[in-house]
Protein backbone atom coordinates (compact mmCIF):
# COMPACT_ATOMS: atom_id res chain seq x y z
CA UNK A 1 73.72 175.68 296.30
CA UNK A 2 76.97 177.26 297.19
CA UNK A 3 78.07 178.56 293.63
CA UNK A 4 74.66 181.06 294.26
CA UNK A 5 76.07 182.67 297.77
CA UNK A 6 79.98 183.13 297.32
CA UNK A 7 82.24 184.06 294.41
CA UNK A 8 84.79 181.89 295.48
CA UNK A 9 85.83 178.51 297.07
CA UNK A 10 88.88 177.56 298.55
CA UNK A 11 89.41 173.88 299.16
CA UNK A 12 91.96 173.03 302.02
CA UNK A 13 93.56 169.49 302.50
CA UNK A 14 94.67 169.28 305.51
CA UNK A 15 97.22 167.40 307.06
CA UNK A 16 100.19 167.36 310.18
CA UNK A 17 102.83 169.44 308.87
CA UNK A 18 101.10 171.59 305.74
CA UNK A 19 97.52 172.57 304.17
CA UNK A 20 97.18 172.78 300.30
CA UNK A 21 94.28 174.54 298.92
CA UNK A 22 92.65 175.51 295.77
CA UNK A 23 90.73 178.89 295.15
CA UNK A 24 88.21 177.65 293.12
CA UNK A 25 85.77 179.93 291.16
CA UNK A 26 82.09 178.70 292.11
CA UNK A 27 80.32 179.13 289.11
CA UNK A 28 82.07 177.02 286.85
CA UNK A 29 84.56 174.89 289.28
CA UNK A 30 87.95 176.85 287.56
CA UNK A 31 91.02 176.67 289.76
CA UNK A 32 92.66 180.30 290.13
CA UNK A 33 95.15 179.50 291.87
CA UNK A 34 96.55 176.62 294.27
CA UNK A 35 99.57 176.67 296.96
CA UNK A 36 100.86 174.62 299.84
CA UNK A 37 101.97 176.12 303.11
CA UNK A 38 103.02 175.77 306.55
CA UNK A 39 100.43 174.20 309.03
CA UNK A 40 100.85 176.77 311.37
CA UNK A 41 99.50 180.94 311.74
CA UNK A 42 102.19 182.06 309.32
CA UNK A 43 100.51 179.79 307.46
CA UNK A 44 97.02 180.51 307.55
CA UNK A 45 97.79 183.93 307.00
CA UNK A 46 99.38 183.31 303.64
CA UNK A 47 95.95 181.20 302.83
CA UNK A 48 94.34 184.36 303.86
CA UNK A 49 96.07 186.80 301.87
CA UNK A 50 95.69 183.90 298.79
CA UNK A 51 92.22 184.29 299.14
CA UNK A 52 92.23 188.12 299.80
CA UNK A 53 93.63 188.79 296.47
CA UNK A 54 90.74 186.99 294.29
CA UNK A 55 88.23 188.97 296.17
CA UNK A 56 84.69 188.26 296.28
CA UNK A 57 82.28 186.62 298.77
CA UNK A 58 83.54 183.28 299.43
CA UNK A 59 83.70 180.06 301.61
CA UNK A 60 86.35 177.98 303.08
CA UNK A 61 86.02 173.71 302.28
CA UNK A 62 87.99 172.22 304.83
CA UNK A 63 89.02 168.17 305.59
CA UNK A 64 89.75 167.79 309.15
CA UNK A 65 88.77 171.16 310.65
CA UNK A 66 88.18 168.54 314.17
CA UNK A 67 91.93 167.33 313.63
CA UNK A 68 94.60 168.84 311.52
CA UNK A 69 92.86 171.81 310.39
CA UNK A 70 91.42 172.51 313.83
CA UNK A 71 94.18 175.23 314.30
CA UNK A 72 93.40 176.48 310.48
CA UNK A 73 89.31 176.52 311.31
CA UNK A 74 89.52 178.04 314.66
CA UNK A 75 91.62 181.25 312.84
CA UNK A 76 89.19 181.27 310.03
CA UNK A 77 86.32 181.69 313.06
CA UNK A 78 88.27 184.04 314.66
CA UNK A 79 88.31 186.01 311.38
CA UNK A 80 84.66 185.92 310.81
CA UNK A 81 84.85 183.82 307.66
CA UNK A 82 82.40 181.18 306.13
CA UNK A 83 83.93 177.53 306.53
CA UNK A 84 82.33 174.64 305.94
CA UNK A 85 83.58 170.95 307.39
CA UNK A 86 84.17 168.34 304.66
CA UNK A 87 83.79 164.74 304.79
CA UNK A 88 86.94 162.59 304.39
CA UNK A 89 86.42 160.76 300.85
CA UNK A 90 86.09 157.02 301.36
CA UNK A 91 88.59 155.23 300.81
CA UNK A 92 89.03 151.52 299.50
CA UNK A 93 90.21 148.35 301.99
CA UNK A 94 93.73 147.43 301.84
């Protein structure tokens, strides 16, 4: 289970023009904290320093790290973190 490797989670939605994201505490599912920001490096870097200042070991959730979060993912690599692809939640027919 995840909540027994990291301290923290941090949940990114993903989408053209911004990324929100949760830092979630993985023991008990509590959100510390939760921001939107630019989709681009400026961007991820303020995710970064979000996540910086909870400390801990954590993970990165992301929706779309093959689309709109590629950009977002490939920094996170880059960086040496933990991220972890999440599926897309299904969604009803119209």
């Amino acid at each position: 289970m995840l909540a027994d490797l990291v301290d923290v989670v941090i949940g990114v939605d993903t989408h053209k023009h911004t990324h929100t994201a949760a830092v979630v505490l993985a023991s008990t599912g509590a959100v510390l904290a939760e921001t939107t920001v630019a989709a681009d490096p400026d961007g991820y870097q303020e995710l970064v320093e979000l996540a910086d200042a909870h400390g801990g070991l954590r993970a990165w959730a992301l929706e779309g790290s093959a689309s709109y979060g590629a950009g977002l993912a490939n920094e996170l690599g880059a960086r040496g973190e933990l991220v972890v692809e999440l599926d897309r939640p299904a969604r009803p027919p119209r």
